[in-house]
Protein backbone atom coordinates (compact mmCIF):
# COMPACT_ATOMS: atom_id res chain seq x y z
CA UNK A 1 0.00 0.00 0.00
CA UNK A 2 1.42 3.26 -1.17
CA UNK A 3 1.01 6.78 0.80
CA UNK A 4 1.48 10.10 -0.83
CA UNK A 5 -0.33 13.36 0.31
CA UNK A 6 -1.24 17.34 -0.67
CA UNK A 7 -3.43 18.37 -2.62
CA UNK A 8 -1.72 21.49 -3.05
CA UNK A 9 -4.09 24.51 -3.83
CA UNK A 10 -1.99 27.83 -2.69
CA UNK A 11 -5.20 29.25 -1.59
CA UNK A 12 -4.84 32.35 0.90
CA UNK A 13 -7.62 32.54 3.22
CA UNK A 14 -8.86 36.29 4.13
CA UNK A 15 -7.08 35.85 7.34
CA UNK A 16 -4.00 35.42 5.98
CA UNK A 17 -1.74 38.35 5.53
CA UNK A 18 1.08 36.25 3.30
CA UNK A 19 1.85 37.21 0.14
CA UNK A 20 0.91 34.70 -2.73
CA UNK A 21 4.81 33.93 -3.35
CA UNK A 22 4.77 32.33 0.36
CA UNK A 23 2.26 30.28 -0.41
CA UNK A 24 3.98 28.67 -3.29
CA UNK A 25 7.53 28.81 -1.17
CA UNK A 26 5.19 26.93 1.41
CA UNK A 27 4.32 24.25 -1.71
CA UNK A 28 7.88 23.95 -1.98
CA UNK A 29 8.89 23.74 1.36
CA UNK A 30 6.29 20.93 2.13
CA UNK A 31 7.37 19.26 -1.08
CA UNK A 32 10.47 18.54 -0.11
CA UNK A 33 9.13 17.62 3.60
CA UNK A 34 7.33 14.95 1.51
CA UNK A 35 10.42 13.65 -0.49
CA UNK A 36 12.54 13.41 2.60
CA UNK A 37 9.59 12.15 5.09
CA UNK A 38 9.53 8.94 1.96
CA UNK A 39 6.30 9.07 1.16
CA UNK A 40 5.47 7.46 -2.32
CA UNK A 41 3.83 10.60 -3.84
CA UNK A 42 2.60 14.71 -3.80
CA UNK A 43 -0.29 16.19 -5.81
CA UNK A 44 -1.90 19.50 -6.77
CA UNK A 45 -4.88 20.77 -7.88
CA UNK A 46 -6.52 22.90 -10.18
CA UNK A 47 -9.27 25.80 -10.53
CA UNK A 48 -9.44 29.08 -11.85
CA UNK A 49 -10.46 32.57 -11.08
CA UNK A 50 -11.50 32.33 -7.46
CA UNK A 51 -10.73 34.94 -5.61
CA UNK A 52 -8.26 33.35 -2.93
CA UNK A 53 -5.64 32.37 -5.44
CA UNK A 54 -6.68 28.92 -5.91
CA UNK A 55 -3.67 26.77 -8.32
CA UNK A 56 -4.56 27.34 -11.79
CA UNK A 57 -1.22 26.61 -12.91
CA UNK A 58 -1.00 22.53 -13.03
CA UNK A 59 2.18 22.25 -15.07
CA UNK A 60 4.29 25.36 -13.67
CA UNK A 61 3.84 23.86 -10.13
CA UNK A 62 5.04 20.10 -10.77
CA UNK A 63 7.93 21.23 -12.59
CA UNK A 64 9.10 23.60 -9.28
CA UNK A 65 8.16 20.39 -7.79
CA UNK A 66 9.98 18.18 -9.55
CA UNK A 67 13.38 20.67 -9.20
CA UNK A 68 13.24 20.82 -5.74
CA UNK A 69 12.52 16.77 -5.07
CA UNK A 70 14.18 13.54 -5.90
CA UNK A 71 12.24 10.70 -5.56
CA UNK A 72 8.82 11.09 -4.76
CA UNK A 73 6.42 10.50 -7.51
CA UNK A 74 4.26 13.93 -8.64
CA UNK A 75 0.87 14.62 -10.21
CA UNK A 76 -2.10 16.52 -10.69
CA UNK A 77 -5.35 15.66 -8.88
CA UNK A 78 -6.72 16.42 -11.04
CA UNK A 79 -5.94 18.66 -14.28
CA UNK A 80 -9.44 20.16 -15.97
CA UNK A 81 -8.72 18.32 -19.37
CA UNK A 82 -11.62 20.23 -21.48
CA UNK A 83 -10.05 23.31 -20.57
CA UNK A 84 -6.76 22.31 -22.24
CA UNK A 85 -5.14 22.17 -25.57
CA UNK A 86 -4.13 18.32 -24.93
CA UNK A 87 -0.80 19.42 -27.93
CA UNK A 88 0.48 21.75 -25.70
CA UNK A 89 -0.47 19.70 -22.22
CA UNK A 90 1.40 17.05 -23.65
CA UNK A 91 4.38 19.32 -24.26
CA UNK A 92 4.35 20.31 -20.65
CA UNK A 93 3.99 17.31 -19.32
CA UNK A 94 6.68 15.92 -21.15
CA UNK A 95 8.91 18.44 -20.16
CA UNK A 96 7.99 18.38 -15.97
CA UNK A 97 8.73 14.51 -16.42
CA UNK A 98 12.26 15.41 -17.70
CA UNK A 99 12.76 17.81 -15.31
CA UNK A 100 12.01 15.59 -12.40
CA UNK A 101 13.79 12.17 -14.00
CA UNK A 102 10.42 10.50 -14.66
CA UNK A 103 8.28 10.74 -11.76
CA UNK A 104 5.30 12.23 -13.18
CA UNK A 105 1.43 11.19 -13.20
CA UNK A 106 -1.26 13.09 -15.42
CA UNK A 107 -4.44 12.82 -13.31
CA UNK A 108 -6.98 14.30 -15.66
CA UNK A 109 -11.17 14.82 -15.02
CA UNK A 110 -13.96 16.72 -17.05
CA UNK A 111 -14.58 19.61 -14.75
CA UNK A 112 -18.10 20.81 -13.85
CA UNK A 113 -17.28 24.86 -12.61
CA UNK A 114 -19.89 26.69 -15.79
CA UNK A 115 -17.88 30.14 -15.19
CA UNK A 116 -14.47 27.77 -16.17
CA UNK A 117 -15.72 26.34 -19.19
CA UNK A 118 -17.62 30.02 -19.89
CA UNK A 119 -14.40 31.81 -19.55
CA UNK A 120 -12.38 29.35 -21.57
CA UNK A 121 -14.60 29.24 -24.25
CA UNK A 122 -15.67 24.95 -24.19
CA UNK A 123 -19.10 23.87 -24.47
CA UNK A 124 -19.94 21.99 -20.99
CA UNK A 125 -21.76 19.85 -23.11
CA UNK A 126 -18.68 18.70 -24.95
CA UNK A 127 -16.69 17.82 -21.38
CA UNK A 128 -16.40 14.23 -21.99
CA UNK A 129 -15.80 13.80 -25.36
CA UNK A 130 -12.68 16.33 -25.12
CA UNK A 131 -11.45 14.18 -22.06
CA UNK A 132 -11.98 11.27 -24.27
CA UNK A 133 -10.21 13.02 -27.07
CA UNK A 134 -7.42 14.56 -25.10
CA UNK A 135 -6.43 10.66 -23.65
CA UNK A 136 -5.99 9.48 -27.49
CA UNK A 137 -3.98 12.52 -28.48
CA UNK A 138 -1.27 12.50 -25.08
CA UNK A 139 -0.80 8.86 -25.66
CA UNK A 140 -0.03 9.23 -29.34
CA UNK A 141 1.71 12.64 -28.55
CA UNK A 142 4.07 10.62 -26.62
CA UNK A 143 4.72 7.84 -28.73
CA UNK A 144 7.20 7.42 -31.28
CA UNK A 145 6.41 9.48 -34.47
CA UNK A 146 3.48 11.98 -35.78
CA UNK A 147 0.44 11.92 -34.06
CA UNK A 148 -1.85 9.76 -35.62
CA UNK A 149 -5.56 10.15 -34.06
CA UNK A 150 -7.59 12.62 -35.82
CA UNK A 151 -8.98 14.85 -33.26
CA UNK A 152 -12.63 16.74 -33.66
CA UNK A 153 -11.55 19.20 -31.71
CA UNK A 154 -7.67 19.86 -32.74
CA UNK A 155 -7.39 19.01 -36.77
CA UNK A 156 -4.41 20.77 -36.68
CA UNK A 157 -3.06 17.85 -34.44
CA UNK A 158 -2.82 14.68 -36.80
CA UNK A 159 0.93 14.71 -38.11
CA UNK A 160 2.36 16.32 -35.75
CA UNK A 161 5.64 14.93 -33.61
CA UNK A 162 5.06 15.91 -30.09
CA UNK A 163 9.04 16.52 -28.86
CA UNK A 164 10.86 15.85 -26.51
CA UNK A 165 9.33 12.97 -25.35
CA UNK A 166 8.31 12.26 -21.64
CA UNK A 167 11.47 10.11 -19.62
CA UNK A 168 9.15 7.37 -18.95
CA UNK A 169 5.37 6.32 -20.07
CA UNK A 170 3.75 9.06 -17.84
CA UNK A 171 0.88 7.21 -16.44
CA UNK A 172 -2.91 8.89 -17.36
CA UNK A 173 -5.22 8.77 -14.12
CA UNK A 174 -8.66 9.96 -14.40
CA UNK A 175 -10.98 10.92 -11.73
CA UNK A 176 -15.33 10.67 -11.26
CA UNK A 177 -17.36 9.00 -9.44
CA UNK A 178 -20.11 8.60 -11.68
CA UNK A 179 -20.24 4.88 -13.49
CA UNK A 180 -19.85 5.85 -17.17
CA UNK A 181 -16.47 7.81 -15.44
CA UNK A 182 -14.86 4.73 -13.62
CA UNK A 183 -15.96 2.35 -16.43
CA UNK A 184 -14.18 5.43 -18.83
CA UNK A 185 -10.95 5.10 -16.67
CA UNK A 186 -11.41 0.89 -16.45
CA UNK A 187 -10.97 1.11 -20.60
CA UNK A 188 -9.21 4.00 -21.47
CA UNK A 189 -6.69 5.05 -18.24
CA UNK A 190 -4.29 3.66 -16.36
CA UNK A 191 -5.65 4.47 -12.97
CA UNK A 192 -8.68 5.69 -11.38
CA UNK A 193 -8.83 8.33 -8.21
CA UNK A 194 -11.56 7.69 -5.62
CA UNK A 195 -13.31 11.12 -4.69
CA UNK A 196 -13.39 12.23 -1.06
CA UNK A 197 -16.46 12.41 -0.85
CA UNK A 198 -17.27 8.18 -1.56
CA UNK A 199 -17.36 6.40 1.45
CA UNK A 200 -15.22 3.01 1.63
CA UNK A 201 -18.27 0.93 0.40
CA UNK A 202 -18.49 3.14 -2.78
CA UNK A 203 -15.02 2.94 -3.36
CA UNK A 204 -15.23 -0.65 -2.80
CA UNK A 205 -17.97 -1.03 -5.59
CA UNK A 206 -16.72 0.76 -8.32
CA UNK A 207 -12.60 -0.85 -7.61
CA UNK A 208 -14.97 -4.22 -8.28
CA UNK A 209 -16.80 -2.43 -11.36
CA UNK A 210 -13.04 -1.48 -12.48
CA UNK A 211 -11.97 -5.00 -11.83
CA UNK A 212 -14.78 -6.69 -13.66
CA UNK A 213 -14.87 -4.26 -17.11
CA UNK A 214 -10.97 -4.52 -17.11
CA UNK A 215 -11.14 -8.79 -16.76
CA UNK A 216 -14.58 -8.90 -18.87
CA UNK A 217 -12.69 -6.82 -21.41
CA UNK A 218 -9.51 -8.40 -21.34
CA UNK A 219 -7.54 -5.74 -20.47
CA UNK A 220 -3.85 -6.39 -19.44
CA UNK A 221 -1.31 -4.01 -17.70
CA UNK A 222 -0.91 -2.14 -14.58
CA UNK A 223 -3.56 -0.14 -13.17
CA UNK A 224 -3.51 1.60 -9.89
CA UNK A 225 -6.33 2.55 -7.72
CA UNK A 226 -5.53 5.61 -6.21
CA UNK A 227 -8.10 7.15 -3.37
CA UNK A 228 -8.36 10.27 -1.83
CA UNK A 229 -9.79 11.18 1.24
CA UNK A 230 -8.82 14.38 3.55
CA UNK A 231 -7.18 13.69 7.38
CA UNK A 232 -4.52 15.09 9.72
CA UNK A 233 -1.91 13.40 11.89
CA UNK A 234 -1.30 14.75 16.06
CA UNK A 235 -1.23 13.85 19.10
CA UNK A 236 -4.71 12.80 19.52
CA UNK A 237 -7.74 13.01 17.57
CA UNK A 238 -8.93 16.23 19.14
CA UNK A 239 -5.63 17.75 18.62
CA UNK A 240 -5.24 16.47 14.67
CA UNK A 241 -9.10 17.26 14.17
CA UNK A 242 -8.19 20.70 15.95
CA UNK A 243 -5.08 21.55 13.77
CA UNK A 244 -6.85 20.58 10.45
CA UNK A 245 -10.91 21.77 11.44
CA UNK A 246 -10.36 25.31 9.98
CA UNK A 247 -8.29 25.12 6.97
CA UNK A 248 -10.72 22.03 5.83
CA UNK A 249 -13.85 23.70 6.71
CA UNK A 250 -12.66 26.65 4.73
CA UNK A 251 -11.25 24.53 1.88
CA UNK A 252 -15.12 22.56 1.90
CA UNK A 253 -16.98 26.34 1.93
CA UNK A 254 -15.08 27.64 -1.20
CA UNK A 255 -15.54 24.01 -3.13
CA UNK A 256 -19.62 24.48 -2.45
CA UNK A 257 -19.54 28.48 -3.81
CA UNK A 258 -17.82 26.44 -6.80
CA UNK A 259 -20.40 24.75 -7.87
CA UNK A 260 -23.44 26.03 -6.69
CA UNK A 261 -22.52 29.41 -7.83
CA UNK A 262 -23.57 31.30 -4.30
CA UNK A 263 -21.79 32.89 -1.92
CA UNK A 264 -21.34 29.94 1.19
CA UNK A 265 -20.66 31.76 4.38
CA UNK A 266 -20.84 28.73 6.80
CA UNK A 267 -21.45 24.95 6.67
CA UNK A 268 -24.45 23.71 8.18
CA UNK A 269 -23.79 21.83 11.57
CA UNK A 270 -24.88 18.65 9.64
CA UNK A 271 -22.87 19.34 7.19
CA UNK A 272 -19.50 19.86 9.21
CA UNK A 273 -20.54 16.43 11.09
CA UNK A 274 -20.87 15.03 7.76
CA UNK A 275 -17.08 16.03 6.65
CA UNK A 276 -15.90 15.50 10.42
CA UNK A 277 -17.05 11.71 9.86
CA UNK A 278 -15.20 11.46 6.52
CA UNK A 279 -11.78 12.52 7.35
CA UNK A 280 -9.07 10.42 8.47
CA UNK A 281 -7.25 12.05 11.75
CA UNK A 282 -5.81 11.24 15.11
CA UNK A 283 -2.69 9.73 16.52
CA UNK A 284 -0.49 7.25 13.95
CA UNK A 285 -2.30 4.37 15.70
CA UNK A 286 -5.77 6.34 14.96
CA UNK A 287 -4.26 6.69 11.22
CA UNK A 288 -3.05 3.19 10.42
CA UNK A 289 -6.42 1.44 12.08
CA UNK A 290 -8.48 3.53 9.57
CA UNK A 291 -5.81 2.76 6.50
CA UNK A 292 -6.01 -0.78 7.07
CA UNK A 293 -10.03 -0.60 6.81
CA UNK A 294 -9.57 0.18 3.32
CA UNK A 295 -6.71 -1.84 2.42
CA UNK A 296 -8.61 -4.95 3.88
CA UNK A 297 -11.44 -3.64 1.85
CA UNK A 298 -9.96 -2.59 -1.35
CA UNK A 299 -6.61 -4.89 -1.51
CA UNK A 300 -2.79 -3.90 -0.42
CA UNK A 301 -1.93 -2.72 -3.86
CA UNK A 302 -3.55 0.28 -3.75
CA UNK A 303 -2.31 3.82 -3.27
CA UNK A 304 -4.12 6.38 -1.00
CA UNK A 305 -3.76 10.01 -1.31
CA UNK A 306 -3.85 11.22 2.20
CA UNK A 307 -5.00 14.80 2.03
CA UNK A 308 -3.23 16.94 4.87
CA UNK A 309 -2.54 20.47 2.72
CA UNK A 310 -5.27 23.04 4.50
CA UNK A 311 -5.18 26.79 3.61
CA UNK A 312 -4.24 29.06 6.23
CA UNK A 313 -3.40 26.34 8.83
CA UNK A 314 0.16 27.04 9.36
CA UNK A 315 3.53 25.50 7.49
CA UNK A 316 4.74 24.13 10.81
CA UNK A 317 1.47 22.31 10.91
CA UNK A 318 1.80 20.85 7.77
CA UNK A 319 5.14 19.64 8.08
CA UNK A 320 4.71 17.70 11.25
CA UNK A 321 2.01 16.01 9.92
CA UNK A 322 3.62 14.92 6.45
CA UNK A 323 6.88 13.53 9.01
CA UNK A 324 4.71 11.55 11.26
CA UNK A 325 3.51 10.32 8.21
CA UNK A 326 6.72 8.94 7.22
CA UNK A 327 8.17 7.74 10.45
CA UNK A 328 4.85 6.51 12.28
CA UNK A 329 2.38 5.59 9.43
CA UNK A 330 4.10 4.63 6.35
CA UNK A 331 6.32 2.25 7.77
CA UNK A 332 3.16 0.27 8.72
CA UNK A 333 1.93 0.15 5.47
CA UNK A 334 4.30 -1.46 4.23
């Protein structure tokens, strides 16, 4: 069972009088926290236009990633794919796996945000079939020789040789909960990312969808199940719940103005129960009895994406949590 953590968003909360180059020195700082604590992985994440700052730039922030680590594998979770030119995502991607010898993951997802897609220019109503169409073109941009697929969307694409290539076969990971998304990343992907918000029975279904389609199917090769759910490591469970409660609240406030559109000034007290139950937190002990839940539920080969980056919370915070990680929890895991 693999352990990696973030999501890294660089948001700065109204409280916080840092300028936005300390947040991304933060990024950095907890990145390399990350590599030398040996976890397996570090993510970020992407949205645009909000008014905190939120990471919009994906490709710019693995690549300062992948200059200041060594080892530690780095992706997105996830990357808006719609929203991209797949030609020149491939070209970036390519170039953040050179940069950091090979370590890269491209977790991509269809996005939902209207004032995104407005701003961009994309039809919502075209969201999957540009996901769909930006996995064929990466995978033939990276291959050896001229792009191939003939793209609806990019006809300037076919016969075109994507260089540099990636240092390794950069691995596509695609996020949704919906069926017609995990049965999308079953045939098409090389991973799938549980959402935080699926509890462990709804991960466990749709790993046995995945499983089914990709054995029905006859689908060979690696593919990684990667899930994502939000915690904290302390001392206790009041003191991790107490060290992460604002910066996730906050975090859970802006994601529901997101997509509802309206300003969200506080949770409802069901609501904050409701997120309370779904985190992950306490002591190591506290930690490791939850993570074995889902390995016993989901298998040992799977790779969880424990979330412990909160805006606002503190960078001292941060880091003790992402070192008990490696000294108390991974170890465990093992």
């Amino acid at each position: 069972m693999k352990l990696g953590t973030g999501l890294f968003t660089c948001q700065r909360r109204p409280d916080d009088d840092r300028a936005m180059a300390d947040l991304y020195d933060e990024m950095l700082t907890l990145g390399r926290e990350i590599d030398d604590a040996g976890l397996d992985s570090a993510w970020v994440s992407e949205h645009h236009f909000m008014p905190d700052g939120y990471l919009s730039g994906t490709m710019p922030a693995l690549g300062a990633l992948g200059a200041a680590t060594e080892s530690v594998e780095l992706g997105t979770c996830i990357a808006l794919a719609p929203l991209y030119d797949p030609i020149r995502l491939a070209e970036d991607a390519a170039t953040v796996d050179l940069i950091s010898g090979g370590r890269t993951t491209l977790g991509l997802a269809i996005g939902s945000n209207p004032r995104e897609f407005d701003a961009f220019g994309v039809p919502r109503d075209e969201r999957v079939d540009r996901l769909a169409d930006a996995v064929s073109l990466l995978r033939d941009a990276w291959s050896d020789g001229p792009i191939a697929h003939e793209s609806p969307f990019h006809e300037g694409a076919t016969g075109v040789d994507v260089t540099p290539k990636p240092a390794h076969d950069v691995p596509l990971m695609l996020g949704g909960a919906a069926k017609p998304a995990v049965r999308r990343a079953a045939r098409t992907a090389d991973a799938w990312c549980a959402p935080s918000s699926l509890s462990l029975d709804g991960v466990r279904k749709r790993v046995e969808d995945i499983r089914s389609v990709r054995e029905a199917e006859g689908l060979d090769g690696e593919f990684t199940i990667y899930v994502l759910q939000h915690g904290f490591v302390g001392d206790s469970k009041a003191e991790a719940w107490d060290a992460m409660r604002d910066g996730y609240l906050y975090l859970q406030r802006r994601y529901a103005e997101m997509f509802s559109g309206d300003e969200v000034h506080e949770l409802s007290d069901e609501r904050r129960a409701e997120l309370k139950a779904q985190a992950v937190f306490g002591t190591p002990d506290d930690v490791v009895a939850e993570l074995d839940r889902y390995r016993d539920a989901l298998g040992d080969d799977i790779h969880f994406i424990f979330r412990t980056y909160y805006p606002g919370i503190g960078t001292d915070r941060m880091v003790e949590s992402v070192r008990r990680l490696g000294d108390e929890v991974r170890p465990r895991l093992a």
